[in-house]
C-alpha atoms as a PDB file:
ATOM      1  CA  UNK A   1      50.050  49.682 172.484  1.00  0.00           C
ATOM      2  CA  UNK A   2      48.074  52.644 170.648  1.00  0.00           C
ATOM      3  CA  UNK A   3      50.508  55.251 171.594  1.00  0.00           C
ATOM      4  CA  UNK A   4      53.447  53.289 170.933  1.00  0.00           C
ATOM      5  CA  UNK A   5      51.884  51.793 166.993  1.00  0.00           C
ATOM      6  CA  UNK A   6      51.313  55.947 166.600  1.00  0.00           C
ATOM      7  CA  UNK A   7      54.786  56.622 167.452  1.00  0.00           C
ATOM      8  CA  UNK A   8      56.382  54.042 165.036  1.00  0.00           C
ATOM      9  CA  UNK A   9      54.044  55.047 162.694  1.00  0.00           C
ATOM     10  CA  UNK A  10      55.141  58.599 162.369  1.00  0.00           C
ATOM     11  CA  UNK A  11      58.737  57.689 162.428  1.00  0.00           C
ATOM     12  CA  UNK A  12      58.524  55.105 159.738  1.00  0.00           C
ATOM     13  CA  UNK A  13      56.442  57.951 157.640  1.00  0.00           C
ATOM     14  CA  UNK A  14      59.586  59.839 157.868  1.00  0.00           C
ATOM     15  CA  UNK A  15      61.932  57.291 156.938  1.00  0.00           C
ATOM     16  CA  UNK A  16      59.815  56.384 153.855  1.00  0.00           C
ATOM     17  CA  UNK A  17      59.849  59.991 152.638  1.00  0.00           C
ATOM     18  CA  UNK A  18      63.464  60.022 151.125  1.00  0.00           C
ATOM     19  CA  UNK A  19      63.063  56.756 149.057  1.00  0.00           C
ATOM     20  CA  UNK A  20      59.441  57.868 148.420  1.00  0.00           C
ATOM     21  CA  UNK A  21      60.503  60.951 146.955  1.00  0.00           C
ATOM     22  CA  UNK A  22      63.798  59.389 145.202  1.00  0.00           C
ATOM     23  CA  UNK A  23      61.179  56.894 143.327  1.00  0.00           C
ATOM     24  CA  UNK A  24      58.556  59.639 142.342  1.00  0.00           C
ATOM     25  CA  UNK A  25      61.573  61.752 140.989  1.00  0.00           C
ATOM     26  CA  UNK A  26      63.039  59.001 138.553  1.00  0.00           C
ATOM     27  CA  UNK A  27      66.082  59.118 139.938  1.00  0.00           C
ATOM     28  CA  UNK A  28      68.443  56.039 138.451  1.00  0.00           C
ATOM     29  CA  UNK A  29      71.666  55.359 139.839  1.00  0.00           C
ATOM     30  CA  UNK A  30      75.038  55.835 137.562  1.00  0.00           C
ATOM     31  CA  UNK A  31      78.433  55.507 138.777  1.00  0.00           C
ATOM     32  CA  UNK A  32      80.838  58.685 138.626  1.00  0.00           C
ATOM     33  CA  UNK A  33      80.013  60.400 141.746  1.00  0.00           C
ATOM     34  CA  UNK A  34      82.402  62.616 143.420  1.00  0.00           C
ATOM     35  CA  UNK A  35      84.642  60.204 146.509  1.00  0.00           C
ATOM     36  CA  UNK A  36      84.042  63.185 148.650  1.00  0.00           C
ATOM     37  CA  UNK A  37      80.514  62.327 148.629  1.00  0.00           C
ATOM     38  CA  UNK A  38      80.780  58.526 147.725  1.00  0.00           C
ATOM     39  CA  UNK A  39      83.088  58.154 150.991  1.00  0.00           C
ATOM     40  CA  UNK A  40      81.247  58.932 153.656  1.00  0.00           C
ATOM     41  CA  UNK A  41      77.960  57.452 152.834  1.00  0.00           C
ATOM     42  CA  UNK A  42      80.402  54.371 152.469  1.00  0.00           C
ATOM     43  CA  UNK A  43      81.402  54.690 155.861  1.00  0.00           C
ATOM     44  CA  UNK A  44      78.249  55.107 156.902  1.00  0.00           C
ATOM     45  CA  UNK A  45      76.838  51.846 155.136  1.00  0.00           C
ATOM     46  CA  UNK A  46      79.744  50.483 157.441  1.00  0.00           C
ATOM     47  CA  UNK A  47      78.263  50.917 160.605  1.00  0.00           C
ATOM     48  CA  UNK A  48      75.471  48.167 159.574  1.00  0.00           C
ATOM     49  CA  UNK A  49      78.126  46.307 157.938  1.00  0.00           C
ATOM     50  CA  UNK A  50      79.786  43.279 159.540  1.00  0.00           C
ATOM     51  CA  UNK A  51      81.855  43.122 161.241  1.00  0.00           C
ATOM     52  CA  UNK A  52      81.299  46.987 162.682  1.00  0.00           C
ATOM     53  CA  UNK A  53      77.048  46.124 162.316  1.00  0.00           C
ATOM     54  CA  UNK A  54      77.825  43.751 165.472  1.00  0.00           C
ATOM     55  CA  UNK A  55      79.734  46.342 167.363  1.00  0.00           C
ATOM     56  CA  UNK A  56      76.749  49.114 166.325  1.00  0.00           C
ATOM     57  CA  UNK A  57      74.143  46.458 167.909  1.00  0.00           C
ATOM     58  CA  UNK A  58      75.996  45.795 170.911  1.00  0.00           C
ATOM     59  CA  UNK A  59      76.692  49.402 171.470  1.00  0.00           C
ATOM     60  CA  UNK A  60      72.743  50.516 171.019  1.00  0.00           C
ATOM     61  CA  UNK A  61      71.795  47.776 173.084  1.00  0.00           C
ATOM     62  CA  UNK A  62      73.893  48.966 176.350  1.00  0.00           C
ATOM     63  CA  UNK A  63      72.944  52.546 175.351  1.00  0.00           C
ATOM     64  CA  UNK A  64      69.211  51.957 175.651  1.00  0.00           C
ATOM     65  CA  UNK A  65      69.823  50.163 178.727  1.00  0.00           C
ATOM     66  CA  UNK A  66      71.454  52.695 180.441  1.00  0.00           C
ATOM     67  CA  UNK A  67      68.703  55.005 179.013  1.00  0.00           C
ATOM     68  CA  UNK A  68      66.404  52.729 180.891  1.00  0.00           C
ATOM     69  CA  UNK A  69      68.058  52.416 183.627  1.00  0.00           C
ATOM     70  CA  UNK A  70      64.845  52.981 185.524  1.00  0.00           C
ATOM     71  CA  UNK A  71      62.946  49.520 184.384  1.00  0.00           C
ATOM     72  CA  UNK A  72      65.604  47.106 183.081  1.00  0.00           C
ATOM     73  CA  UNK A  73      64.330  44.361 182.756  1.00  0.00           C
ATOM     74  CA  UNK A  74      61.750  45.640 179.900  1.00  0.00           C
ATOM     75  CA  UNK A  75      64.698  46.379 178.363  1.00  0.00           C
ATOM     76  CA  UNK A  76      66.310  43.436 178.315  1.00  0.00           C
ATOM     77  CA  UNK A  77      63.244  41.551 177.165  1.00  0.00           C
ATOM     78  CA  UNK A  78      62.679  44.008 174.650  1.00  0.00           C
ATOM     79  CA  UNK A  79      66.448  43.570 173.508  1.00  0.00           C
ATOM     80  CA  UNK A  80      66.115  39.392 173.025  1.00  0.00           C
ATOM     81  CA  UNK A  81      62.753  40.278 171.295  1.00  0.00           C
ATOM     82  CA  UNK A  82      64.004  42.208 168.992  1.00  0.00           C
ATOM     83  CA  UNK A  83      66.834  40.135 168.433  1.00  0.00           C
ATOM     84  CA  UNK A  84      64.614  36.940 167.951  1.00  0.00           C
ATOM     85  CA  UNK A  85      62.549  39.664 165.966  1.00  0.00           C
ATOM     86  CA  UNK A  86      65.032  40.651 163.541  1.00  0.00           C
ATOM     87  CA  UNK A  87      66.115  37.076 162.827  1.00  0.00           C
ATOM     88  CA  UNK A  88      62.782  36.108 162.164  1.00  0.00           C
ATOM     89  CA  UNK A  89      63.313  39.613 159.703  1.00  0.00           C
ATOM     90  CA  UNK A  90      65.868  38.346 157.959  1.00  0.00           C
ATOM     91  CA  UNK A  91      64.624  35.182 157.281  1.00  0.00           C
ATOM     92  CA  UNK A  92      62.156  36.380 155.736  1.00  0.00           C
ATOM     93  CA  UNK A  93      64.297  38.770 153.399  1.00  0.00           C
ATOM     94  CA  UNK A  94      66.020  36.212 152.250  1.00  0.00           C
ATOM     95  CA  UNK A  95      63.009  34.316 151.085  1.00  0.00           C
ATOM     96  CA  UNK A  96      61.494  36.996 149.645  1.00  0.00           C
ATOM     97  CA  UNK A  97      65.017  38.192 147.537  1.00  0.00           C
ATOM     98  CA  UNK A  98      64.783  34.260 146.166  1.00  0.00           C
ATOM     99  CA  UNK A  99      61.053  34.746 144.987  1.00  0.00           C
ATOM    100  CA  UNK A 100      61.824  38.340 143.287  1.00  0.00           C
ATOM    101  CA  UNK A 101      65.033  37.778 142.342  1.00  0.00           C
ATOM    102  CA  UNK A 102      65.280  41.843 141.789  1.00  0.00           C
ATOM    103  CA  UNK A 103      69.054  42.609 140.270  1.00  0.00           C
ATOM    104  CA  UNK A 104      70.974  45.102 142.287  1.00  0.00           C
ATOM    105  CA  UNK A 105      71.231  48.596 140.912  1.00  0.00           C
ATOM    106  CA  UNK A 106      75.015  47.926 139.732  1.00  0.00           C
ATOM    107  CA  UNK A 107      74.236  44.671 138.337  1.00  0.00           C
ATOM    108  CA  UNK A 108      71.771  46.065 135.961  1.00  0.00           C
ATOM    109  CA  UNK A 109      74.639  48.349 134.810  1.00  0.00           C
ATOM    110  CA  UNK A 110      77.500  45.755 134.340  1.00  0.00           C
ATOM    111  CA  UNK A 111      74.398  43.813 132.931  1.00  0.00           C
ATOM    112  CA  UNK A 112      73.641  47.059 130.310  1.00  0.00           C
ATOM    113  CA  UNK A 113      77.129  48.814 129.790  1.00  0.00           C
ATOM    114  CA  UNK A 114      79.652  45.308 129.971  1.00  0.00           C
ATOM    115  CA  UNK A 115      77.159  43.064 127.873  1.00  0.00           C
ATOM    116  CA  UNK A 116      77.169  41.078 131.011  1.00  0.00           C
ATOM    117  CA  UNK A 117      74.696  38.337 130.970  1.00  0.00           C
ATOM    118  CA  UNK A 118      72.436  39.088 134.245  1.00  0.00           C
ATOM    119  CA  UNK A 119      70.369  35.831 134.428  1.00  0.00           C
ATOM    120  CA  UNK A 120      73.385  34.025 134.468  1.00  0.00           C
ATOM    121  CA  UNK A 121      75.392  35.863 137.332  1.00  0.00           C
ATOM    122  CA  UNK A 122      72.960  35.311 139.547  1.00  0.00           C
ATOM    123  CA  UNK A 123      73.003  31.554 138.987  1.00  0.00           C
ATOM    124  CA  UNK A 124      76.913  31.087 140.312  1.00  0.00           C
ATOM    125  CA  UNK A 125      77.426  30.642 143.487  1.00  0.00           C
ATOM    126  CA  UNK A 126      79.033  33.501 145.500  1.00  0.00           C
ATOM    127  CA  UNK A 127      82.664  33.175 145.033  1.00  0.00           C
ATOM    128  CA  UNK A 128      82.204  32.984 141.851  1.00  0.00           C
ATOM    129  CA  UNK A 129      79.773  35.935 141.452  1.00  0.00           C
ATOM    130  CA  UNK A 130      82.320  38.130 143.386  1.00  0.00           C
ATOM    131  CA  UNK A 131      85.410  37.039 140.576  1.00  0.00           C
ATOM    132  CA  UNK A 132      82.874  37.928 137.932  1.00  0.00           C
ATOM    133  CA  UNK A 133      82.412  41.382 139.584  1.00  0.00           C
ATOM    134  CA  UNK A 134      86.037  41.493 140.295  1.00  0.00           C
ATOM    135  CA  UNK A 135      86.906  40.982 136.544  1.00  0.00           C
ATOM    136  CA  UNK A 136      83.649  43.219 134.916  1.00  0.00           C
ATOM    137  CA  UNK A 137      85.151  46.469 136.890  1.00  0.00           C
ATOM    138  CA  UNK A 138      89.073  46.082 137.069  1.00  0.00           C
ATOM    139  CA  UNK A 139      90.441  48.666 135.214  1.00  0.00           C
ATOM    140  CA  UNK A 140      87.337  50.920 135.178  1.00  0.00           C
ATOM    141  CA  UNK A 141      88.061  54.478 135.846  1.00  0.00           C
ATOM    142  CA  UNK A 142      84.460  55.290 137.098  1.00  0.00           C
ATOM    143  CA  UNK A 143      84.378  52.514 139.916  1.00  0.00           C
ATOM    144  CA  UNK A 144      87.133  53.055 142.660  1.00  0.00           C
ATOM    145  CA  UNK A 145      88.660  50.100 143.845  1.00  0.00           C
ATOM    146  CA  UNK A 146      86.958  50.179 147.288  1.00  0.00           C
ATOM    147  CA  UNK A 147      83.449  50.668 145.502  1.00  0.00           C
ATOM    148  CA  UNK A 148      84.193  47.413 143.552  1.00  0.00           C
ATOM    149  CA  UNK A 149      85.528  45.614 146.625  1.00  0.00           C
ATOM    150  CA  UNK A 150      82.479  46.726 148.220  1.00  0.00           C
ATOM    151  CA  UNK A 151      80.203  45.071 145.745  1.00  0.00           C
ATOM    152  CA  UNK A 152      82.635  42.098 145.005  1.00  0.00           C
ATOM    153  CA  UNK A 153      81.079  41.949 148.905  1.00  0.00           C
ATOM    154  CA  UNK A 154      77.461  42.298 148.583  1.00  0.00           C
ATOM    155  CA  UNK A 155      76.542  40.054 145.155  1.00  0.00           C
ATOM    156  CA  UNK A 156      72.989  39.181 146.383  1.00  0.00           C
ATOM    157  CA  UNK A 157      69.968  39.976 144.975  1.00  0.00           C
ATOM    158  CA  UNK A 158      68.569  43.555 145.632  1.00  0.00           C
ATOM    159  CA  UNK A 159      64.754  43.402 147.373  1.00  0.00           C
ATOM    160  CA  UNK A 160      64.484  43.816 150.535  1.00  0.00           C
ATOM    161  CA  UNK A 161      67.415  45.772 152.197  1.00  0.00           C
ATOM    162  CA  UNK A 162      68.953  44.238 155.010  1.00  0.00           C
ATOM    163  CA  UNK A 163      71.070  47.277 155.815  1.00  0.00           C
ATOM    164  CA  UNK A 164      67.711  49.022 155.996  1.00  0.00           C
ATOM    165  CA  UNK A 165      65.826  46.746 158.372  1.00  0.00           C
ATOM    166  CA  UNK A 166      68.672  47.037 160.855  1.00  0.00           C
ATOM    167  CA  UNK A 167      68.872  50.965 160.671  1.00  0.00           C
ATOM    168  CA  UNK A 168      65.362  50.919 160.675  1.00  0.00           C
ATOM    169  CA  UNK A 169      64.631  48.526 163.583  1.00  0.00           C
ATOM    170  CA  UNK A 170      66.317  50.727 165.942  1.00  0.00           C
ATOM    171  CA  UNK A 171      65.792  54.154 165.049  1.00  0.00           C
ATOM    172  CA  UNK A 172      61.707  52.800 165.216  1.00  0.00           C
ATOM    173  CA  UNK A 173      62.269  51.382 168.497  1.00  0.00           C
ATOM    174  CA  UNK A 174      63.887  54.715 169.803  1.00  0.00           C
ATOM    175  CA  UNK A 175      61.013  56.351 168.958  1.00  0.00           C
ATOM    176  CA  UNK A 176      58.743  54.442 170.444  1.00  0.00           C
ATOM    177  CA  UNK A 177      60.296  53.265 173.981  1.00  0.00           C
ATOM    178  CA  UNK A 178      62.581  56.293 174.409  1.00  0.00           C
ATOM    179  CA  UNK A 179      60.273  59.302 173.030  1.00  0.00           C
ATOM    180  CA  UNK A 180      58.384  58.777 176.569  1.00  0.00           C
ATOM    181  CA  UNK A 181      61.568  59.049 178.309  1.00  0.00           C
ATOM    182  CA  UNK A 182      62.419  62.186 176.906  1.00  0.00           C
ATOM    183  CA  UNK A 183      65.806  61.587 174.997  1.00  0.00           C
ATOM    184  CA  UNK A 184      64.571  63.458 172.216  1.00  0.00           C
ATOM    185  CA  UNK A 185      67.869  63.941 170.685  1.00  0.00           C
ATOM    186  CA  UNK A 186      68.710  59.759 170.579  1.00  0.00           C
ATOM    187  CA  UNK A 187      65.456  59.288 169.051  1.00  0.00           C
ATOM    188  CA  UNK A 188      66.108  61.812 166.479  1.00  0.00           C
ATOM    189  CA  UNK A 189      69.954  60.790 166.060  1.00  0.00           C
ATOM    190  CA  UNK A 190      68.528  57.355 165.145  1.00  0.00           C
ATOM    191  CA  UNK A 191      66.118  58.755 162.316  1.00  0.00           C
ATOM    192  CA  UNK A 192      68.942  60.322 160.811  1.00  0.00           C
ATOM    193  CA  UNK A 193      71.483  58.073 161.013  1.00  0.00           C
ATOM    194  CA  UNK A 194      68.561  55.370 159.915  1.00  0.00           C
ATOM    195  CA  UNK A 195      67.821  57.726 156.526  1.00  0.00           C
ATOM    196  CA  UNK A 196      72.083  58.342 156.178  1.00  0.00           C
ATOM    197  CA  UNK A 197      71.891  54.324 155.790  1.00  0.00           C
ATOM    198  CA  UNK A 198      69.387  53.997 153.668  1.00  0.00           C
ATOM    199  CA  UNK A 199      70.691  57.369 151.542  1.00  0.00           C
ATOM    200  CA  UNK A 200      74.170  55.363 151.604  1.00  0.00           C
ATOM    201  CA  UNK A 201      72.240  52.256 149.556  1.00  0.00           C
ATOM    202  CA  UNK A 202      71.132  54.011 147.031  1.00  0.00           C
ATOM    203  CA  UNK A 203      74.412  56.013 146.136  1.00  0.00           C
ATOM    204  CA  UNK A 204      76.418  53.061 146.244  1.00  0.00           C
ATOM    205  CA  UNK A 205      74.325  51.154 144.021  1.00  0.00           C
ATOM    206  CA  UNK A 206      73.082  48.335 146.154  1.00  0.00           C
ATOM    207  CA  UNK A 207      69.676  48.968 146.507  1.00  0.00           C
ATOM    208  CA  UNK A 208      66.447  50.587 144.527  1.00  0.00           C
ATOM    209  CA  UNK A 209      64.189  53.376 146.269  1.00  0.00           C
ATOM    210  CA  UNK A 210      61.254  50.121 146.981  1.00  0.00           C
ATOM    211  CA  UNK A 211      63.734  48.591 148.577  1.00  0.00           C
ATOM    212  CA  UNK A 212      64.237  50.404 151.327  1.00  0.00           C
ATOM    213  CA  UNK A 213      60.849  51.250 151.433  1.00  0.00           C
ATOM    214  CA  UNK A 214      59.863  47.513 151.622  1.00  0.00           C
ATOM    215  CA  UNK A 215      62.517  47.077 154.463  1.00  0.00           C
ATOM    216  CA  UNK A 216      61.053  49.993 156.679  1.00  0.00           C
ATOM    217  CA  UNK A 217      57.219  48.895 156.476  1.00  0.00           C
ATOM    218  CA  UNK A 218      58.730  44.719 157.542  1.00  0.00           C
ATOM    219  CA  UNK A 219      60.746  46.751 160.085  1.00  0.00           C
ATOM    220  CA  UNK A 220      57.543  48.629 161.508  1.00  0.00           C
ATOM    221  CA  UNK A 221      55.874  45.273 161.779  1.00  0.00           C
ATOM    222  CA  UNK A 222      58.761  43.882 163.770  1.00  0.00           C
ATOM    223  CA  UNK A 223      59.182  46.769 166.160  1.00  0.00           C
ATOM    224  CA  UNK A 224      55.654  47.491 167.415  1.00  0.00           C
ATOM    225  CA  UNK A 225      54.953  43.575 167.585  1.00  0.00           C
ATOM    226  CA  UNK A 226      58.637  43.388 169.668  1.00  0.00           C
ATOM    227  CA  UNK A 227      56.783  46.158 172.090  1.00  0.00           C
ATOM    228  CA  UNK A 228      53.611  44.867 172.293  1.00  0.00           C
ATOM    229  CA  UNK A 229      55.135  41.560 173.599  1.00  0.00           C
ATOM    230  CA  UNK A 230      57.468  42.971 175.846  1.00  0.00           C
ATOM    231  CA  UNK A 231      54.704  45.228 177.221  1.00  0.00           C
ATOM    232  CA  UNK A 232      52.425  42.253 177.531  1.00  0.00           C
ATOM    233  CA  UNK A 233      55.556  40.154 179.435  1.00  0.00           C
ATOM    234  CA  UNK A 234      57.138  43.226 181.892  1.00  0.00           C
ATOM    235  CA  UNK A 235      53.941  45.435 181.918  1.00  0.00           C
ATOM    236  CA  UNK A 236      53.484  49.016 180.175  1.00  0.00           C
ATOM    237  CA  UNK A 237      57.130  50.924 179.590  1.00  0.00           C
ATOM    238  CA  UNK A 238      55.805  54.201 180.786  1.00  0.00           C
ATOM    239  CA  UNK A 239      57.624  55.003 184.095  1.00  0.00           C
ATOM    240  CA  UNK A 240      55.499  54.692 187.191  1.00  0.00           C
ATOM    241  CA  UNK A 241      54.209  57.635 189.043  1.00  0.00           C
ATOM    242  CA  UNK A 242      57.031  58.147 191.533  1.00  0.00           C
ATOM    243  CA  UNK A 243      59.664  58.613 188.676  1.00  0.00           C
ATOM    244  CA  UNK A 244      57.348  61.069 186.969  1.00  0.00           C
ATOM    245  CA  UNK A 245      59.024  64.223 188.978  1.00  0.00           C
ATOM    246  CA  UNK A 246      61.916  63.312 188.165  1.00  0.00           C
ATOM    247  CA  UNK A 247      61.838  62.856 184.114  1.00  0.00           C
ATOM    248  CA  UNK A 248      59.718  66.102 183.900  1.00  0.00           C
ATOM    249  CA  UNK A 249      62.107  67.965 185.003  1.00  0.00           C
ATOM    250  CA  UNK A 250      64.820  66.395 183.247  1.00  0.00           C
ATOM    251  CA  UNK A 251      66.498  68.388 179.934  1.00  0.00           C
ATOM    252  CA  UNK A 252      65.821  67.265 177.047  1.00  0.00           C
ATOM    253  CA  UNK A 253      68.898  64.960 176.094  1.00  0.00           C
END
C-alpha cells in the first residue's frame, strides 16, 4: 500500500505542476487563439468527451488487462473498483460545483465583454443556457463555430473538472499498478496525455488552473483507495516469484 500511495503521489505531483504553475503565473484565459493550436487540444478534450470518453474507458480497460495478463483477476476487480470509484467521483463533483457555483472561464467573459448577466444564466435550465450561449457568440469573429458549439455543450458550472478526474484516474492508476510491471512507456503516455487534457481545459475556456488541481488531488484519493481495496480483495499486485525472470528481462515497453 506504501509503495503504491508513493507512486500516485509522485505522479499526481507532476500532474499538478502545469496548473500550479499556470495559477502562480496569472495567466487568464481570452479567446483569439490561433485554430492550429485551439484544434488539437480540442480533439484532445474529445477523447474524455462522450461519446469517444466511453470508447477511451473501454479501450484502457482491455489494455491494462492484457498488460496484466499475468494476474487477471486483480485487474478486473481493480477495473469495477474504479468504476464504482469514479462514480462515487463524480457524485461528488457535482455536489461540490452546486455549493461553489464557480462560473466557467468563458462565462465570466460573455458575463464581462456581452453585459451578460452571470447570476442569472446559471439559474436556466440547460437548454436554455445552451440558446443563451448560442445567441451571446453567433456572429463573433473571435469564437469559431465549433468552440461555441463546444460550450453551447458544456454550460455547467466550472469547479471541479470532470474531464480531469477521468484523465487523471487512469494515468494515476498506470503508475501505480503498471510501473511494477515495467511498461514504463504506458505509464508515461498516460501522464501526458492526462496533462494534454487538462492543458486542453484551460485553452478552451472551460476550466480555471484550481480546477484541475482540485480534480487531480479527489482523483489521487480515488485511485490509491481503488488499490488498496483491490489489494486487500485479490492479494498484493506485485507478480509472484516465478514470473520475476521473466519481467526482468523484459524491455522496457
Amino acid at each position: 500500500m506504501l509503495q503504491i500511495a508513493i507512486r500516485t503521489c509522485s505522479a499526481a505531483l507532476f500532474l499538478l505542476l502545469m496548473p500550479a504553475l499556470v495559477w502562480l503565473s496569472g495567466w487568464a484565459w481570452t479567446p483569439g487563439m490561433s485554430d492550429l493550436i485551439l484544434r488539437p487540444f480540442y480533439a484532445i478534450t474529445e477523447t474524455v468527451s462522450a461519446p469517444w470518453g466511453l470508447l477511451t474507458n473501454i479501450v484502457l480497460c482491455l489494455w491494462f488487462l492484457w498488460c496484466l495478463r499475468y494476474r487477471i483477476k486483480p485487474a478486473i476487480v481493480l477495473v469495477v473498483l474504479l468504476s464504482a470509484a469514479v462514480l462515487t467521483g463524480q457524485g461528488v463533483k457535482s455536489y461540490v460545483k452546486r455549493q461553489v457555483q464557480e462560473p466557467r472561464p468563458y462565462v465570466q467573459w460573455l458575463g464581462k465583454t456581452q453585459s451578460m448577466d452571470v447570476t442569472a444564466f446559471y439559474e436556466q435550465k440547460k437548454k436554455a443556457r445552451s440558446l443563451q450561449v448560442k445567441n451571446e457568440v453567433q456572429g463573433n469573429a473571435q469564437i469559431p463555430d465549433w468552440l461555441g458549439k463546444s460550450w453551447q455543450a458544456d454550460t455547467g458550472f466550472s469547479f471541479p473538472s470532470g474531464h480531469t478526474m477521468f484523465a487523471a484516474s487512469w494515468a494515476l492508476l498506470g503508475v501505480g499498478l503498471l510501473w511494477p510491471r515495467r511498461h514504463y512507456k504506458t505509464a508515461a503516455a498516460l501522464l501526458v496525455w492526462a496533462s494534454l487534457v487538462m492543458g486542453s481545459r484551460l485553452l478552451l475556456g472551460m476550466h480555471w488552473p484550481r480546477d484541475l488541481m482540485a480534480s487531480v488531488g479527489i482523483s489521487w484519493v480515488l485511485v490509491t483507495l481503488a488499490c488498496w481495496l483491490a489489494q486487500r480483495l485479490c492479494g498484493p499486485f506485485a507478480p509472484p516469484p516465478e514470473e520475476q525472470e521473466e519481467i526482468q528481462s523484459r524491455e522496457p515497453e
